[in-house]
N, C-alpha and C. Protein backbone atom coordinates (compact mmCIF):
# COMPACT_ATOMS: atom_id res chain seq x y z
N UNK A 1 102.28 93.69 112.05
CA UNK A 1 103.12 94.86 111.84
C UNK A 1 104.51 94.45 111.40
N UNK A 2 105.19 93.24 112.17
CA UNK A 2 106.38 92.99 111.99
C UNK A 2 106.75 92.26 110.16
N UNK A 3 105.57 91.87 109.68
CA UNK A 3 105.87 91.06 108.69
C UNK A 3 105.84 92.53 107.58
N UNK A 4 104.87 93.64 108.04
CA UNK A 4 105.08 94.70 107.01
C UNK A 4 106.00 95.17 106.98
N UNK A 5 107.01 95.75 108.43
CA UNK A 5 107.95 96.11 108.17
C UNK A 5 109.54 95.52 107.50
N UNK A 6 109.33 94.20 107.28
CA UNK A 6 110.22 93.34 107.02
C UNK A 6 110.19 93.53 105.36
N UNK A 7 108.38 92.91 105.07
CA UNK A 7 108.15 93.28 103.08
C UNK A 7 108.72 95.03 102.97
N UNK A 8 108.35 96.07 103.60
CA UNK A 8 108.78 97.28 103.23
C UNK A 8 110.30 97.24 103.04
N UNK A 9 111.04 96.95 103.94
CA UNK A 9 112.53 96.81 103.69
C UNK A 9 113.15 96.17 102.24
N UNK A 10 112.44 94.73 101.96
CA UNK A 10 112.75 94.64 100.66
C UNK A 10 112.59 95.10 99.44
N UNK A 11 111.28 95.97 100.01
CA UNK A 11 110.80 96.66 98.33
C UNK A 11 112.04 97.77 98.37
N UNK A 12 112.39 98.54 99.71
CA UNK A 12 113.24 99.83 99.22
C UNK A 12 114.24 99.37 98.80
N UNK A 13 114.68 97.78 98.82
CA UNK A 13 115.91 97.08 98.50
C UNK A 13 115.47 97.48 96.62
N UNK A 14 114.52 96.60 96.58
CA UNK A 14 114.10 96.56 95.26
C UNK A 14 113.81 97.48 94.13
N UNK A 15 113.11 98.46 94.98
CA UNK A 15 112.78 99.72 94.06
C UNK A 15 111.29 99.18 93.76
N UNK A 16 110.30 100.26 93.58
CA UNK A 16 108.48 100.26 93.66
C UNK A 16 108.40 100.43 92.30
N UNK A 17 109.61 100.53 91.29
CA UNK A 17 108.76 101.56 89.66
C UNK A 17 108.82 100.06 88.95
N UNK A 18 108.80 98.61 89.48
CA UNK A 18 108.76 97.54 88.06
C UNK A 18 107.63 97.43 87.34
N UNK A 19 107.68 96.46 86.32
CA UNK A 19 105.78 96.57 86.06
C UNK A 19 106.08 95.08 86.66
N UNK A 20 104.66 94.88 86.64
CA UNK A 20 103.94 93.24 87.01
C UNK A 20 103.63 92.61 85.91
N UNK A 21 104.23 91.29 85.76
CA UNK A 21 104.11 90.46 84.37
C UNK A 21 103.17 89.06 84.56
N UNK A 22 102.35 89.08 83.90
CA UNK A 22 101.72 88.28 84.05
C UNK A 22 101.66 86.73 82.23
N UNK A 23 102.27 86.22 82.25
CA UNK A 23 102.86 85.54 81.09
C UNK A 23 101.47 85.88 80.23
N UNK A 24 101.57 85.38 79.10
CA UNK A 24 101.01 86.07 77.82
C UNK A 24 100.33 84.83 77.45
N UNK A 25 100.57 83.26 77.89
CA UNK A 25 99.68 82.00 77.80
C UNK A 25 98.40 82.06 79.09
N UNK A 26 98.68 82.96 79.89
CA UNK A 26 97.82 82.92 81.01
C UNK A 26 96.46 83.95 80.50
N UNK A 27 96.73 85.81 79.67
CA UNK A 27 95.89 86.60 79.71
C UNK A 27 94.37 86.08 78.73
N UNK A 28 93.28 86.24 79.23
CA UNK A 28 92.24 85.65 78.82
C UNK A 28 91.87 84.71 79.21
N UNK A 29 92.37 84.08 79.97
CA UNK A 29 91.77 82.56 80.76
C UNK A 29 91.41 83.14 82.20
N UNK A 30 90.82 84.33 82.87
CA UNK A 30 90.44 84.29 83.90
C UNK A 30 91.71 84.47 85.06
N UNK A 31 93.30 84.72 83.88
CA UNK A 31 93.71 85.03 85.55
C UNK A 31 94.21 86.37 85.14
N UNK A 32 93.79 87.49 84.48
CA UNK A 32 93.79 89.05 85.22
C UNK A 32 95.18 88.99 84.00
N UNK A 33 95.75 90.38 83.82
CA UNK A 33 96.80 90.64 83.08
C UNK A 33 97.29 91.82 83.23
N UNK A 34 98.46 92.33 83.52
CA UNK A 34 98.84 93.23 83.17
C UNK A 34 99.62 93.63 82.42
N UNK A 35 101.39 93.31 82.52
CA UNK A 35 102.05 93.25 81.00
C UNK A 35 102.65 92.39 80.76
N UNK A 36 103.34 92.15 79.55
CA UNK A 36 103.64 90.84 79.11
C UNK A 36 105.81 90.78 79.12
N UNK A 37 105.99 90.08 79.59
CA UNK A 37 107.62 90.03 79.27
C UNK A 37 107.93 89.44 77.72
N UNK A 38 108.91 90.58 77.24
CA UNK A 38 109.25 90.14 76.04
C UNK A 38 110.21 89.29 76.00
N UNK A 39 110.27 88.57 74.69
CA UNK A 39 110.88 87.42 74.82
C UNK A 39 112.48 87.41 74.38
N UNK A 40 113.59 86.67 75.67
CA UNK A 40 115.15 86.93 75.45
C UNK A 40 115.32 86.11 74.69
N UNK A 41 116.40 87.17 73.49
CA UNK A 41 117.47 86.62 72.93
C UNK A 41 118.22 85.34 73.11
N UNK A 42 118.35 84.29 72.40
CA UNK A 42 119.78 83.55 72.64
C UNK A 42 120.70 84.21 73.00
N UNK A 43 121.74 83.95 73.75
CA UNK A 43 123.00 84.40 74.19
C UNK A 43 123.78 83.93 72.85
N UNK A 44 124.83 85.15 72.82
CA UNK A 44 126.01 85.24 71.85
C UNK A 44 126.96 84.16 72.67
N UNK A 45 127.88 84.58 72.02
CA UNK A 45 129.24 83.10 72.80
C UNK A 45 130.09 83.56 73.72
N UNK A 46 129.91 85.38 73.54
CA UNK A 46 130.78 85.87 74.18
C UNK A 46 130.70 86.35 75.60
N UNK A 47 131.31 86.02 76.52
CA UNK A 47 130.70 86.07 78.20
C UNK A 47 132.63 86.35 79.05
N UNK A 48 132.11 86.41 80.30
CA UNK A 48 133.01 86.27 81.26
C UNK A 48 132.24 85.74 82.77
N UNK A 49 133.30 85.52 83.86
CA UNK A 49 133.14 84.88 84.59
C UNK A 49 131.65 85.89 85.38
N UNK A 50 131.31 86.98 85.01
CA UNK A 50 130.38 87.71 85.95
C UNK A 50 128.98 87.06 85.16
N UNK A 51 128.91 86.65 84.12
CA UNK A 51 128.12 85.98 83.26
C UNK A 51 127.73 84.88 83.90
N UNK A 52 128.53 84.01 83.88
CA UNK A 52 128.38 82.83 84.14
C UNK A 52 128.10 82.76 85.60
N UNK A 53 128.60 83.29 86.66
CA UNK A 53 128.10 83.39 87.98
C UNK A 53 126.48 83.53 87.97
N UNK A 54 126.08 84.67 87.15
CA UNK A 54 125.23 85.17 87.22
C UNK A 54 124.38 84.00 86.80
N UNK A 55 124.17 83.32 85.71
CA UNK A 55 123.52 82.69 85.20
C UNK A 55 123.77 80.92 85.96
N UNK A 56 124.48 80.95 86.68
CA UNK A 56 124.42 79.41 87.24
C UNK A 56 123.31 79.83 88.74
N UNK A 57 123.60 81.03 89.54
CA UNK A 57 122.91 81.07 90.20
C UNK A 57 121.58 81.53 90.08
N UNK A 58 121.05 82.22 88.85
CA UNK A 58 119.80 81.97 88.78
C UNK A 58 119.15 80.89 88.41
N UNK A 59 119.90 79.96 87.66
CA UNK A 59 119.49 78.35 87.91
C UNK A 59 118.63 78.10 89.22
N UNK A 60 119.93 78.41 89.99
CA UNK A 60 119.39 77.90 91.14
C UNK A 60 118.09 78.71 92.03
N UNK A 61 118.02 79.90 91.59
CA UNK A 61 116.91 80.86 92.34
C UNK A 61 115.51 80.18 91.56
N UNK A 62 116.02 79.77 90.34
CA UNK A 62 114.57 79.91 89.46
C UNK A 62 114.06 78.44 89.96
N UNK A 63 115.10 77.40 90.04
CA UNK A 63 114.40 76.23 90.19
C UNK A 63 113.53 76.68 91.90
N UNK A 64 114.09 76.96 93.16
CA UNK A 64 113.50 77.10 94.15
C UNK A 64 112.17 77.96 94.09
N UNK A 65 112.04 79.31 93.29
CA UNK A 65 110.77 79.97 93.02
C UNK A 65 110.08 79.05 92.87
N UNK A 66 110.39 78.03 91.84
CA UNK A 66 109.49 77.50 91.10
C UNK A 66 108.86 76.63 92.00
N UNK A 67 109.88 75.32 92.51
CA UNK A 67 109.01 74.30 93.82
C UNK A 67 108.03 75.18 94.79
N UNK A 68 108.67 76.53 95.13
CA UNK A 68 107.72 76.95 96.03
C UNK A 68 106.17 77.72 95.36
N UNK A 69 106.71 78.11 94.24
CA UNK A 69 105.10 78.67 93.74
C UNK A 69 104.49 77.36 92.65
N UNK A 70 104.87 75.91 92.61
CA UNK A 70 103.91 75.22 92.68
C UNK A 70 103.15 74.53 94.17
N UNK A 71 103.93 74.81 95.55
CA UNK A 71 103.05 74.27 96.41
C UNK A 71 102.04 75.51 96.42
N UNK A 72 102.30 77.30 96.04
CA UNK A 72 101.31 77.94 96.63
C UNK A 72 100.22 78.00 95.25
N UNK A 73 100.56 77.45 93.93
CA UNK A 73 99.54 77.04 93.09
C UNK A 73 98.21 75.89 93.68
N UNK A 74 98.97 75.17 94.67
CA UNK A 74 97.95 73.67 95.28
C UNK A 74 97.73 74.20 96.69
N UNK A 75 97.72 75.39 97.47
CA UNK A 75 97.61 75.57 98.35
C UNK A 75 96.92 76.85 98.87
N UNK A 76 97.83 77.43 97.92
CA UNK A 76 97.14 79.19 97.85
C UNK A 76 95.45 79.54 98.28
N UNK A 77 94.64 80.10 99.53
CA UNK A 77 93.85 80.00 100.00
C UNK A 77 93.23 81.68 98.79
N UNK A 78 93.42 82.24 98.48
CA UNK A 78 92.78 83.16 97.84
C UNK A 78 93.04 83.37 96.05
N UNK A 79 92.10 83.92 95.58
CA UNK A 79 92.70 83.25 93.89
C UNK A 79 94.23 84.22 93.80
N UNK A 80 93.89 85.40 94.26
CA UNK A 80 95.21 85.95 93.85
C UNK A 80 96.47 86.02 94.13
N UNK A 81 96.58 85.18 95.15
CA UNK A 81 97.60 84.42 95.64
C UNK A 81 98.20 83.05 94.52
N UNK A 82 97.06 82.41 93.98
CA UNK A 82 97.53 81.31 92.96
C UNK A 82 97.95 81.92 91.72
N UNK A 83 96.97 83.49 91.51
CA UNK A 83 97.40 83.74 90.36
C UNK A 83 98.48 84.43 89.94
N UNK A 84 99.00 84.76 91.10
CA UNK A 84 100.77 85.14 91.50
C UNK A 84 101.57 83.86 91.10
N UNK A 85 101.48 83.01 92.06
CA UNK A 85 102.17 81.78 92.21
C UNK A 85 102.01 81.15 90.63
N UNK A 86 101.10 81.07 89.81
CA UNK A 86 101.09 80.44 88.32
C UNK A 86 101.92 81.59 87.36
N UNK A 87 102.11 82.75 87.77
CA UNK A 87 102.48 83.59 86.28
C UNK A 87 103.94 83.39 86.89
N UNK A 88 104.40 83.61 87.87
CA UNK A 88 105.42 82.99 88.61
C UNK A 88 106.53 81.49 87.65
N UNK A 89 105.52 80.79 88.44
CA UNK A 89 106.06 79.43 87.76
C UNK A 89 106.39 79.63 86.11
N UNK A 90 105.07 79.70 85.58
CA UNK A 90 105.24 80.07 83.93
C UNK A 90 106.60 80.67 83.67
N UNK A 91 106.50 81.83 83.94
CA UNK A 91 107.70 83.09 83.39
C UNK A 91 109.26 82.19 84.06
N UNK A 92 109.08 81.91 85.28
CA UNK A 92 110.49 80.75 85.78
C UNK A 92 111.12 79.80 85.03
N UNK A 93 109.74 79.46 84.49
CA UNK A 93 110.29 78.11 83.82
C UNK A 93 110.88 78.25 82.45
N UNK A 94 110.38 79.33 81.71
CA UNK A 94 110.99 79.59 80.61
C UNK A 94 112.42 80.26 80.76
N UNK A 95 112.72 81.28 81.73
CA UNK A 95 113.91 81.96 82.09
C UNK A 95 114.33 80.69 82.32
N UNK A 96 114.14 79.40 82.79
CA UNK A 96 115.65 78.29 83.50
C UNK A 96 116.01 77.79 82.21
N UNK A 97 114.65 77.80 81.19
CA UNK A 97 115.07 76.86 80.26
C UNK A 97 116.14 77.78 79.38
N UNK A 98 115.90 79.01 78.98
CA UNK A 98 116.75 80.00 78.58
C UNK A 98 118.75 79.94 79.26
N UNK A 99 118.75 80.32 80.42
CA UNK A 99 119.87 80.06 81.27
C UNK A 99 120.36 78.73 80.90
N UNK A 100 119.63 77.48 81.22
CA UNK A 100 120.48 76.71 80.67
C UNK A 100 120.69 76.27 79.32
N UNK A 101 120.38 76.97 78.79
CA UNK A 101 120.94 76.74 77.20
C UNK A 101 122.11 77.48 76.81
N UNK A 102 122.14 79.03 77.75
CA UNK A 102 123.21 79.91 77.61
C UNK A 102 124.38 79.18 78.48
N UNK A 103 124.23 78.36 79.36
CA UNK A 103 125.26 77.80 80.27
C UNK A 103 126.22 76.53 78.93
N UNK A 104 124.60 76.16 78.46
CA UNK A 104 126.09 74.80 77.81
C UNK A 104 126.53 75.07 76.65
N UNK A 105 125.86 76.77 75.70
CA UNK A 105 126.40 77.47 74.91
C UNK A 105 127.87 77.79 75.17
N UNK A 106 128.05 77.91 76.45
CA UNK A 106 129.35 78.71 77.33
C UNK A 106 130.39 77.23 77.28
N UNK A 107 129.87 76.14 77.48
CA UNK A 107 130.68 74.91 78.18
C UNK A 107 130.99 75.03 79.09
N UNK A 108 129.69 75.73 80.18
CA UNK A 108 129.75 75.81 81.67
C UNK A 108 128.98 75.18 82.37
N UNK A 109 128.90 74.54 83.79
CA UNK A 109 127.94 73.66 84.40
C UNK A 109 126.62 74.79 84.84
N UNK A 110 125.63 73.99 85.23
CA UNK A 110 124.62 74.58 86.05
C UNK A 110 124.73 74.90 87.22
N UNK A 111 125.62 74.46 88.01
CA UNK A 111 125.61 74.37 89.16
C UNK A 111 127.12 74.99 89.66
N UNK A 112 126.37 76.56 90.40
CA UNK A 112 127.64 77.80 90.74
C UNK A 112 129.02 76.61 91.72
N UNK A 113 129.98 77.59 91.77
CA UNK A 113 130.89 77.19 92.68
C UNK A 113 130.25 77.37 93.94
N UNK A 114 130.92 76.16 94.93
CA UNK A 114 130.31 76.48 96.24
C UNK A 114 131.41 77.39 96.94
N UNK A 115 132.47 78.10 97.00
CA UNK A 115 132.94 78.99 97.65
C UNK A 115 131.94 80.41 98.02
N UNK A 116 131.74 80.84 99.36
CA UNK A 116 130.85 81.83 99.76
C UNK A 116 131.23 82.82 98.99
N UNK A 117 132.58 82.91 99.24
CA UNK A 117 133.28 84.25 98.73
C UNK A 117 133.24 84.75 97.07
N UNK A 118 132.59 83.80 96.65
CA UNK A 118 132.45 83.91 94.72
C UNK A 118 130.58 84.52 95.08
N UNK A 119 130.31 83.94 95.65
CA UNK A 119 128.88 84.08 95.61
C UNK A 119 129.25 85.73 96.06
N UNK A 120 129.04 85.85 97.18
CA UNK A 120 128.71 87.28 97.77
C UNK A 120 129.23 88.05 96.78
N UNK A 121 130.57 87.89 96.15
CA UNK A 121 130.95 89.56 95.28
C UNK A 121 129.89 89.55 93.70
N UNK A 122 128.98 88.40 93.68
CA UNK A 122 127.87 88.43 92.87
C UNK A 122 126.27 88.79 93.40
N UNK A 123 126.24 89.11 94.71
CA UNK A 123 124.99 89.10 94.63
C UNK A 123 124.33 88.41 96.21
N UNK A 124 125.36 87.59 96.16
CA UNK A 124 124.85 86.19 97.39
C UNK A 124 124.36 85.32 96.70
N UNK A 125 123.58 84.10 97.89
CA UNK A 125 122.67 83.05 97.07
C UNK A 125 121.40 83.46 97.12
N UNK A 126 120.69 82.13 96.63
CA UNK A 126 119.00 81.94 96.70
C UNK A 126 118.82 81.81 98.23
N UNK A 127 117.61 82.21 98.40
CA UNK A 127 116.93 82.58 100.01
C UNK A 127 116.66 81.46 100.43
N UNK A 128 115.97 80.67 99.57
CA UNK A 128 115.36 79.39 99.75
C UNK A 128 115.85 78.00 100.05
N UNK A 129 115.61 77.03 100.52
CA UNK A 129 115.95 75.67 100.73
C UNK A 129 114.75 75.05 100.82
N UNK A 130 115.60 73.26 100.87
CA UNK A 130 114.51 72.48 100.75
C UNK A 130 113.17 72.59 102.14
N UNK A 131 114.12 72.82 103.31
CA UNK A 131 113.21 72.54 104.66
C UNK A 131 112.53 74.22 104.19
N UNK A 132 112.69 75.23 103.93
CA UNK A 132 111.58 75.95 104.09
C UNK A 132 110.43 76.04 103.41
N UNK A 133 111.01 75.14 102.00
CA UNK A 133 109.19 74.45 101.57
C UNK A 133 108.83 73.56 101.88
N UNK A 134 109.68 72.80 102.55
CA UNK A 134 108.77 71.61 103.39
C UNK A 134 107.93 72.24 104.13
N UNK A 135 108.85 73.39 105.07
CA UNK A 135 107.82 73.88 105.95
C UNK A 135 106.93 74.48 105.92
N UNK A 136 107.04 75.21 104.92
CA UNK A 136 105.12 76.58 104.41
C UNK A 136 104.20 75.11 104.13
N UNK A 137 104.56 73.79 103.80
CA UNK A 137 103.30 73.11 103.05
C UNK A 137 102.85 72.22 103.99
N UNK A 138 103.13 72.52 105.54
CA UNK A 138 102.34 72.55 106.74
C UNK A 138 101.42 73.65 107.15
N UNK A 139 101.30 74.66 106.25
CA UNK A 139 100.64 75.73 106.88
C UNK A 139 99.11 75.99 105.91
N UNK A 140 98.41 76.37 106.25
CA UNK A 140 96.99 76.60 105.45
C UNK A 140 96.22 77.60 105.68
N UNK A 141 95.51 77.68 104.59
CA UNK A 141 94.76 79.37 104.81
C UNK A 141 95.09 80.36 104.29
N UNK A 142 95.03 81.54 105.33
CA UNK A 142 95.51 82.67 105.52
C UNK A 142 96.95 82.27 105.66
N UNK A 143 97.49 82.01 106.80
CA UNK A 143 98.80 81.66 107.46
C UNK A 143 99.60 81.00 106.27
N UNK A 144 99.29 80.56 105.13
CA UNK A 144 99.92 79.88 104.12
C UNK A 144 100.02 81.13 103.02
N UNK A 145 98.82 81.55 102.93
CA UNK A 145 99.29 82.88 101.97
C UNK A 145 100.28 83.89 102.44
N UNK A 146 100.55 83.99 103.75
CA UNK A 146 100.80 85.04 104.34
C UNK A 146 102.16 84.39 104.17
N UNK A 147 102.67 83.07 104.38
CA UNK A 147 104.12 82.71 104.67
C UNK A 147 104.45 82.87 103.09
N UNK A 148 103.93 82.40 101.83
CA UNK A 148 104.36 82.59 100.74
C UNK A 148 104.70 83.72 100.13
N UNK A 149 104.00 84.79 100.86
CA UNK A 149 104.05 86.28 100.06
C UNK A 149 105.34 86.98 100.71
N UNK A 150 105.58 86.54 102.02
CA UNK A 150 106.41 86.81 102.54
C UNK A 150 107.81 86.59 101.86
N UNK A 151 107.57 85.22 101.70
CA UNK A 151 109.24 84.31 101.29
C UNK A 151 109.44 84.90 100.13
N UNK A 152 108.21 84.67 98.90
CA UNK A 152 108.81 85.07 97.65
C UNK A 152 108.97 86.51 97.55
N UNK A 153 108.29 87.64 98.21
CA UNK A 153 108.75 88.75 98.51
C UNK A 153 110.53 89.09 98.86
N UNK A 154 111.09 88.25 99.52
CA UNK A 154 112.39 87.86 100.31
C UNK A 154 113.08 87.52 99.02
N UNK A 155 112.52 86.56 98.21
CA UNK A 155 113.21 85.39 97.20
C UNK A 155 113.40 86.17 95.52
N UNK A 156 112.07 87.47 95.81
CA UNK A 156 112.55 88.13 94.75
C UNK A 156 113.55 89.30 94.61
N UNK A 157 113.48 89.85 96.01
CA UNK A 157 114.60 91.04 95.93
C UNK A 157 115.49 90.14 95.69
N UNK A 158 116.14 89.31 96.11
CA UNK A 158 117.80 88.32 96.16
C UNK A 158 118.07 88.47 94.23
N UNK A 159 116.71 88.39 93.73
CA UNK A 159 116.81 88.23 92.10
C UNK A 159 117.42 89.82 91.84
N UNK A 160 116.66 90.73 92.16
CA UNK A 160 116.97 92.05 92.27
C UNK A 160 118.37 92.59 92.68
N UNK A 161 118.95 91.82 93.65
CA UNK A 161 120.46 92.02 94.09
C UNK A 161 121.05 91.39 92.93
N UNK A 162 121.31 90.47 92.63
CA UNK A 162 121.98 89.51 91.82
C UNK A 162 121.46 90.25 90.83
N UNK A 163 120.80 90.71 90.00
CA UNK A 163 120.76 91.04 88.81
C UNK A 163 121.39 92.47 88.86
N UNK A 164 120.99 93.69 89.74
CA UNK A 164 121.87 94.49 89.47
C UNK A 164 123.62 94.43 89.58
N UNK A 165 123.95 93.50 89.94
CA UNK A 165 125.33 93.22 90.36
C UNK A 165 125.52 92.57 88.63
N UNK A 166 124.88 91.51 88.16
CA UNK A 166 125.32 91.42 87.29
C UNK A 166 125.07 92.51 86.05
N UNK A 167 124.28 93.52 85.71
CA UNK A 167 124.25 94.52 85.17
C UNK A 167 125.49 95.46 84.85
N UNK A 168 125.80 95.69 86.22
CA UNK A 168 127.40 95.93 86.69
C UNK A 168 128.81 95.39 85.91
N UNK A 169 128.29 94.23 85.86
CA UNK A 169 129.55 93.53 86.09
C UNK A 169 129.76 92.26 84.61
N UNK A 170 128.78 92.00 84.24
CA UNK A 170 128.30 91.20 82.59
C UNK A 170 129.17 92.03 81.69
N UNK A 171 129.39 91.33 80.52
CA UNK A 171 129.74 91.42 79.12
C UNK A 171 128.88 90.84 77.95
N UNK A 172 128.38 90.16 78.37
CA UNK A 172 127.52 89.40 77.21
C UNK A 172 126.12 90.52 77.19
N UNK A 173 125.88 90.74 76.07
CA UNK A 173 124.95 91.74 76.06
C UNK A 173 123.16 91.24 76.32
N UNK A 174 123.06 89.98 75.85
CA UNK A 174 121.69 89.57 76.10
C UNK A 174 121.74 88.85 77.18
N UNK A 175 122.53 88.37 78.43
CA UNK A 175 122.26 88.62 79.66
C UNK A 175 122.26 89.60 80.25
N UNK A 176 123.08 90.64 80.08
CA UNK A 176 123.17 91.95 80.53
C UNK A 176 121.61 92.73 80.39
N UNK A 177 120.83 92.39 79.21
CA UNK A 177 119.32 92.61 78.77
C UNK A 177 119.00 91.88 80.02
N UNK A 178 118.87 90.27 80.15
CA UNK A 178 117.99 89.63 80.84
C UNK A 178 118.15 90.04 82.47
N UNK A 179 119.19 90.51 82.91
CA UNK A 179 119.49 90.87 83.99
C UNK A 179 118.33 92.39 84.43
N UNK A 180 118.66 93.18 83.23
CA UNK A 180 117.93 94.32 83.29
C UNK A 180 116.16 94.09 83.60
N UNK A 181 116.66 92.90 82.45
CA UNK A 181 114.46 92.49 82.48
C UNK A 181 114.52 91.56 84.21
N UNK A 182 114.99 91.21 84.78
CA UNK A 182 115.29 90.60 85.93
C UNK A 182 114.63 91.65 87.25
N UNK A 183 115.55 92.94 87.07
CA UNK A 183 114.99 93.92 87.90
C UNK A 183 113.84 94.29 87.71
N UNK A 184 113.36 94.49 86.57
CA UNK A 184 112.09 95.46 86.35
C UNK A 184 111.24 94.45 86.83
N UNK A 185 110.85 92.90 86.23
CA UNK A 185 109.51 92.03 86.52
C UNK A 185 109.70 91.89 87.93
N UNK A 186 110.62 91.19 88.85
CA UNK A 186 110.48 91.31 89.97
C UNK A 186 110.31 92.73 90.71
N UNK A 187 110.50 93.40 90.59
CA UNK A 187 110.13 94.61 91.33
C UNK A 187 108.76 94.86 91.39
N UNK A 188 108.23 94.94 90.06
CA UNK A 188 106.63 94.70 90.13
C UNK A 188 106.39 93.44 90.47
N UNK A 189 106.35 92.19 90.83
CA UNK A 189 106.06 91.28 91.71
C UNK A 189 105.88 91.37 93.10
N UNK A 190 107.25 91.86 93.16
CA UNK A 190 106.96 92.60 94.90
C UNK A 190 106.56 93.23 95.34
N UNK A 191 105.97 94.70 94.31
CA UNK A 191 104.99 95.53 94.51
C UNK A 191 103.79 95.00 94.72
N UNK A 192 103.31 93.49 93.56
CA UNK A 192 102.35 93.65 93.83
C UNK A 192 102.13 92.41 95.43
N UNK A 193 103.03 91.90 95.62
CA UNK A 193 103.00 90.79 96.71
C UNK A 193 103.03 91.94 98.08
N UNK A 194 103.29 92.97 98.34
CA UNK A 194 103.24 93.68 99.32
C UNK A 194 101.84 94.38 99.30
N UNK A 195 101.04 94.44 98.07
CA UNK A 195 99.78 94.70 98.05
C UNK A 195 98.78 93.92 99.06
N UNK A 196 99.35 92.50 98.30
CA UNK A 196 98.47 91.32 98.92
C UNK A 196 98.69 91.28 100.16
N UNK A 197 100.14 91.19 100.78
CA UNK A 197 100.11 91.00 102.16
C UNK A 197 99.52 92.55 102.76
N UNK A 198 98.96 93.16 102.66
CA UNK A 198 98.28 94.34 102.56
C UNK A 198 97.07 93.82 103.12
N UNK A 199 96.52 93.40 102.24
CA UNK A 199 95.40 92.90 102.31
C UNK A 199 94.67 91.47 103.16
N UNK A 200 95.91 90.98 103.55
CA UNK A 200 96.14 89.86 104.73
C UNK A 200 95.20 90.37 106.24
């Protein structure tokens, strides 16, 4: 009960209307499809500091999604749990590679300021650390699907905060897009990850 009422809290964080993206190298190979994310723009040159916040810390969200939905790709006890965790990774990896190209377009680092106080009026940080994927890749089964759907449930609203803040608050118009596409795919992620733990 307690883990539903915890996923429910983040979806009302999130909002229930995203779609679910399932990358467009995956549909036809057996892992299921629903829609496809279109593909972002290069960034223009022109930005400000809500930009660049925005985009150093999804660096950092995307690399942690990513370590954690390749342990639940090698671990994931049900297929649709892996086939979360792979469209996941896919779609991550292209958004980091995107971000950091817009970062050294900018002549800005990857890596946000560590002051709390810059973070929070953006959004906050990433949910994730190293010890809590150490720790799910002690767990197996059920109990392993159940801790992953949980976290990245957790790991995607934070995307959802941070992106509407930068929506808000951006100038550059094709992050201001990617921010927008930010809310919508995760929201349907979490829709559908509250399915699964549903079904737990």
């Amino acid at each position: 009960m307690r883990r539903l009422v915890i996923a429910a809290a983040i979806l009302a964080l999130a909002g229930c209307d995203g779609e679910a993206i399932v990358p467009e190298t995956q549909q036809g190979h057996g892992h299921g499809s629903t829609s496809v994310a279109p593909p972002v723009p290069a960034a223009s040159a022109r930005f400000n500091d809500a930009d660049v916040m925005f985009a150093q810390m999804m660096v950092a969200h995307l690399e942690q999604g990513i370590d954690l939905s390749q342990v639940a790709m090698a671990k994931g006890s049900k297929p649709k749990v892996k086939e979360l965790a792979g469209a996941v990774d896919v779609t991550q990896r292209e958004e980091l590679t995107m971000l950091k190209s817009w970062l050294k377009l900018w002549g800005k680092p990857e890596t946000p300021s560590s002051d709390p106080n810059v973070h929070a009026a953006h959004g906050g940080l990433p949910l994730l650390d190293a010890k809590v994927i150490s720790d799910i890749k002690e767990k197996n089964g059920a109990e392993f699907d159940l801790t992953y759907l949980n976290l990245m449930t957790g790991h995607q609203g934070g995307a959802v905060e941070m992106a509407r803040a930068m929506a808000k608050d951006g100038s550059n118009p094709e992050a201001v897009a990617y921010a927008e596409r930010v809310t919508n795919t995760r929201q349907g992620q979490i829709a559908q990850m509250l399915g699964l733990i549903g079904e737990q």
